[in-house]
N, C-alpha and C. Protein backbone atom coordinates (compact mmCIF):
# COMPACT_ATOMS: atom_id res chain seq x y z
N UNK A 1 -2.21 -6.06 -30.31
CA UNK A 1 -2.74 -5.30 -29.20
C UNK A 1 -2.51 -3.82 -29.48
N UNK A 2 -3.42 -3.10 -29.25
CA UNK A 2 -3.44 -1.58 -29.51
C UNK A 2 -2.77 -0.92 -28.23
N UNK A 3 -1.57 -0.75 -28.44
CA UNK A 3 -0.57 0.04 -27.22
C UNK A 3 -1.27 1.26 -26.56
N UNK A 4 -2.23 2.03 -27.56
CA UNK A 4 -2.74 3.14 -27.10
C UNK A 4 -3.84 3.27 -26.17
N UNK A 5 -3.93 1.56 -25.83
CA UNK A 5 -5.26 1.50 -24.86
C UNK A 5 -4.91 0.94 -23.77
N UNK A 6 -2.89 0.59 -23.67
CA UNK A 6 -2.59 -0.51 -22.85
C UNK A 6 -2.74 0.33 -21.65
N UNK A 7 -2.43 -0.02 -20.70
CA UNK A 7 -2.61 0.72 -18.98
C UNK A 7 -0.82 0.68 -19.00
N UNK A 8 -0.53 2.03 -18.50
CA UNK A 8 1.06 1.72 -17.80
C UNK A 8 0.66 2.22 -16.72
N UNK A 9 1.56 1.15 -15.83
CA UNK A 9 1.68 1.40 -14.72
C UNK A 9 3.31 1.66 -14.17
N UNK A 10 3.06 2.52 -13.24
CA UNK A 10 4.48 3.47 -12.87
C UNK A 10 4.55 2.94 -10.92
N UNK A 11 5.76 1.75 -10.76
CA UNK A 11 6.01 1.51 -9.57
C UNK A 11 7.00 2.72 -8.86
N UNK A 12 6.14 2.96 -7.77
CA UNK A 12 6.41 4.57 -6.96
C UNK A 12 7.53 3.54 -5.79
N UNK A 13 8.48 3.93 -5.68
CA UNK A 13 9.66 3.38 -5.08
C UNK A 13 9.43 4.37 -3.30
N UNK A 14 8.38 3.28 -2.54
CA UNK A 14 8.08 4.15 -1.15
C UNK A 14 8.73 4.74 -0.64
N UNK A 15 9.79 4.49 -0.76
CA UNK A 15 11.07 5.62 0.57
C UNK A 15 11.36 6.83 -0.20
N UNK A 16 10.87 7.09 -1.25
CA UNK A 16 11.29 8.49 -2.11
C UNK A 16 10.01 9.09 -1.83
N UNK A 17 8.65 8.96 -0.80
CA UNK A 17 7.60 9.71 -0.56
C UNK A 17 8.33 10.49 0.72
N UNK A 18 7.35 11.71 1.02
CA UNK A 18 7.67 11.74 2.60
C UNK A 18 7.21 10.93 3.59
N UNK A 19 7.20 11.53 4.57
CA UNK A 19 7.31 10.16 6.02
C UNK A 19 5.77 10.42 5.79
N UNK A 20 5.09 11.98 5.89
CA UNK A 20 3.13 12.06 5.45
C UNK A 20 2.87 11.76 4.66
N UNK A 21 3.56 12.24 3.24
CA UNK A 21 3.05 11.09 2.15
C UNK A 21 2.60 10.00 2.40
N UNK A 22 3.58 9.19 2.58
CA UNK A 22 3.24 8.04 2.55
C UNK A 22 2.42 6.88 4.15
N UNK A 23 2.16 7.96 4.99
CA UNK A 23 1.81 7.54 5.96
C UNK A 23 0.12 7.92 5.64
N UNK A 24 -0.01 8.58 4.75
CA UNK A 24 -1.51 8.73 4.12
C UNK A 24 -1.88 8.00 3.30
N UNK A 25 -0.65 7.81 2.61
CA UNK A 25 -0.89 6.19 1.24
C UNK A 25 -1.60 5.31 2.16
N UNK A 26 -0.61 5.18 3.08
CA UNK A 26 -0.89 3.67 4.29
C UNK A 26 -2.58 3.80 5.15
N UNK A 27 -2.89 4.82 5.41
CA UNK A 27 -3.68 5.00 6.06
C UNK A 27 -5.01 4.78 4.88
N UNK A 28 -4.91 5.21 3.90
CA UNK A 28 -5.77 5.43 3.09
C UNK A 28 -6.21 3.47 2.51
N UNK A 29 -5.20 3.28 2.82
CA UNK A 29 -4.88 1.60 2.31
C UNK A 29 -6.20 0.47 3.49
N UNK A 30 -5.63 1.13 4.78
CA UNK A 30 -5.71 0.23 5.67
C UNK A 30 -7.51 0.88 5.78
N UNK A 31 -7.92 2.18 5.67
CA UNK A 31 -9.15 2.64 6.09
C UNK A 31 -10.29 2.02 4.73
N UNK A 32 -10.04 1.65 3.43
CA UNK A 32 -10.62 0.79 2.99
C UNK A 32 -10.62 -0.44 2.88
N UNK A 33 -9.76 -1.33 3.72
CA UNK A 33 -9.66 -2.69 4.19
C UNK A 33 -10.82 -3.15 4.09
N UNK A 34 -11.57 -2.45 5.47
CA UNK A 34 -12.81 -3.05 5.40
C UNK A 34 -12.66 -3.88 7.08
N UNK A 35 -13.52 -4.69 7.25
CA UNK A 35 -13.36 -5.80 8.24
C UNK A 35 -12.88 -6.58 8.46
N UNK A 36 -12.05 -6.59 9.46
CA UNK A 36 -11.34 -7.85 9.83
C UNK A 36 -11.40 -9.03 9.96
N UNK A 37 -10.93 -10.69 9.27
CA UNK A 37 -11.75 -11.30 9.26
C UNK A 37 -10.70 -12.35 9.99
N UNK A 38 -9.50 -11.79 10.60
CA UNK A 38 -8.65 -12.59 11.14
C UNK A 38 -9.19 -13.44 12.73
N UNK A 39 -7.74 -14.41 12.95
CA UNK A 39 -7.98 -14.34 14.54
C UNK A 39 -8.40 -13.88 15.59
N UNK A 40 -7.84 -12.58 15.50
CA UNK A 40 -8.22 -11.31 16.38
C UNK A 40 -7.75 -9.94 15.18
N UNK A 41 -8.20 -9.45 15.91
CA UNK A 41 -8.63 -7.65 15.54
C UNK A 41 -7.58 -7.26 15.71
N UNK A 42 -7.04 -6.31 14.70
CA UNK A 42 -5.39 -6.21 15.12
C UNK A 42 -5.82 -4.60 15.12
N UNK A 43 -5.16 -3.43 15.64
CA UNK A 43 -5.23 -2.30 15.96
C UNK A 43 -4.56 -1.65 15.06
N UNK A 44 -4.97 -0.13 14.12
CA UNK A 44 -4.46 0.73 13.05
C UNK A 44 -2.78 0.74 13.23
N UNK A 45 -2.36 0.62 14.40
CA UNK A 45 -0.79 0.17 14.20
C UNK A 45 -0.35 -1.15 14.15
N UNK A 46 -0.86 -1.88 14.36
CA UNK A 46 -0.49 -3.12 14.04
C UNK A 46 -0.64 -3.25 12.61
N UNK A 47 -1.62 -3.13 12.00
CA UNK A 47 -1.81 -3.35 10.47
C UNK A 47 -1.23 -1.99 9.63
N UNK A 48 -0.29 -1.52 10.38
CA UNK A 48 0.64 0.16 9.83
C UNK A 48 1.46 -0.69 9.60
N UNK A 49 2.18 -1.29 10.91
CA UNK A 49 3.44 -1.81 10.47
C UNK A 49 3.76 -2.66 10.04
N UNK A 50 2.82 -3.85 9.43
CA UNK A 50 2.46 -5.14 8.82
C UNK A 50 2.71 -4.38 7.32
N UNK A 51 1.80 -3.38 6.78
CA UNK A 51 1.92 -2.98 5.68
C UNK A 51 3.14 -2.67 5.35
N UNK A 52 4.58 -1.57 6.46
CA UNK A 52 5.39 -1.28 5.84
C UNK A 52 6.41 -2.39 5.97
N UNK A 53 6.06 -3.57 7.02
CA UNK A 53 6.98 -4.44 6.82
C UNK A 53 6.79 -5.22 4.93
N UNK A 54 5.97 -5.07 4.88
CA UNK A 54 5.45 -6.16 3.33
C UNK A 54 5.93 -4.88 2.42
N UNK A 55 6.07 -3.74 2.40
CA UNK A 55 6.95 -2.76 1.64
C UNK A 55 8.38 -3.08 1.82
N UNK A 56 8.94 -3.16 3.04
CA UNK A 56 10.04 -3.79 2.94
C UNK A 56 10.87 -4.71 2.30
N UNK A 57 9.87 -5.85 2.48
CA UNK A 57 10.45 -6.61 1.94
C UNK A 57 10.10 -6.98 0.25
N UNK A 58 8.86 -5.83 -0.17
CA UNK A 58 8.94 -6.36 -1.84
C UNK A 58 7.83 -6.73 -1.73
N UNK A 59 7.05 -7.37 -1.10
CA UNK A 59 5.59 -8.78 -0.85
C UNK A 59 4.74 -7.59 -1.45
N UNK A 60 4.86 -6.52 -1.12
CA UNK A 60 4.06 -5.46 -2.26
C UNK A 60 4.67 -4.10 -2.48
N UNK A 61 3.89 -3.74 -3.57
CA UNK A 61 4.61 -1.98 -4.34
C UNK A 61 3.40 -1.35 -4.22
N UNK A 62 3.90 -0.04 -4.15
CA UNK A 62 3.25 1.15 -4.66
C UNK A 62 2.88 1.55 -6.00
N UNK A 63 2.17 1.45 -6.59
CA UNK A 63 1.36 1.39 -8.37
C UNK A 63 0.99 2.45 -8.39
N UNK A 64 1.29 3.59 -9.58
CA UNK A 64 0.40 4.73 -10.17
C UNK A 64 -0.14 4.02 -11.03
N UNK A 65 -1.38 4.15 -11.36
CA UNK A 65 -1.84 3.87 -12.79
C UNK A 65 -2.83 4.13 -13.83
C-alpha cells in the first residue's frame, strides 16, 4: 500500500473545542441530517443533546481528515 495516498485521520478530543466551537460542529452536524424519519420529530435540542450525550460516552468522535 502506498502510505503517501493513505488518508490520516486526526480524532479531535471534543472538550478541548470551545463551548462555540463545538456547538457549531453540532449544529452543523444536526443541520445536514436531513429528515427525520423517527417516531416523532424530535426538536434542534433534543437531537443537541442526543449528539453530546453519544460524545460522551465514545458511541462517536470528532474526525479531521
Amino acid at each position: 500500500m502506498d502510505e503517501s495516498k493513505t488518508e490520516k485521520k486526526v480524532v479531535i478530543p471534543y472538550k478541548s473545542l470551545s463551548k462555540e466551537a463545538l456547538g457549531g460542529v453540532i449544529q452543523d452536524f444536526i443541520l445536514r441530517e436531513g429528515t427525520d424519519y423517527g417516531a416523532r420529530e424530535l426538536s434542534y435540542e433534543e437531537k443537541q443533546n442526543r449528539v453530546i450525550k453519544q460524545l460522551d460516552s465514545g458511541y462517536i468522535s470528532l474526525v479531521f481528515d
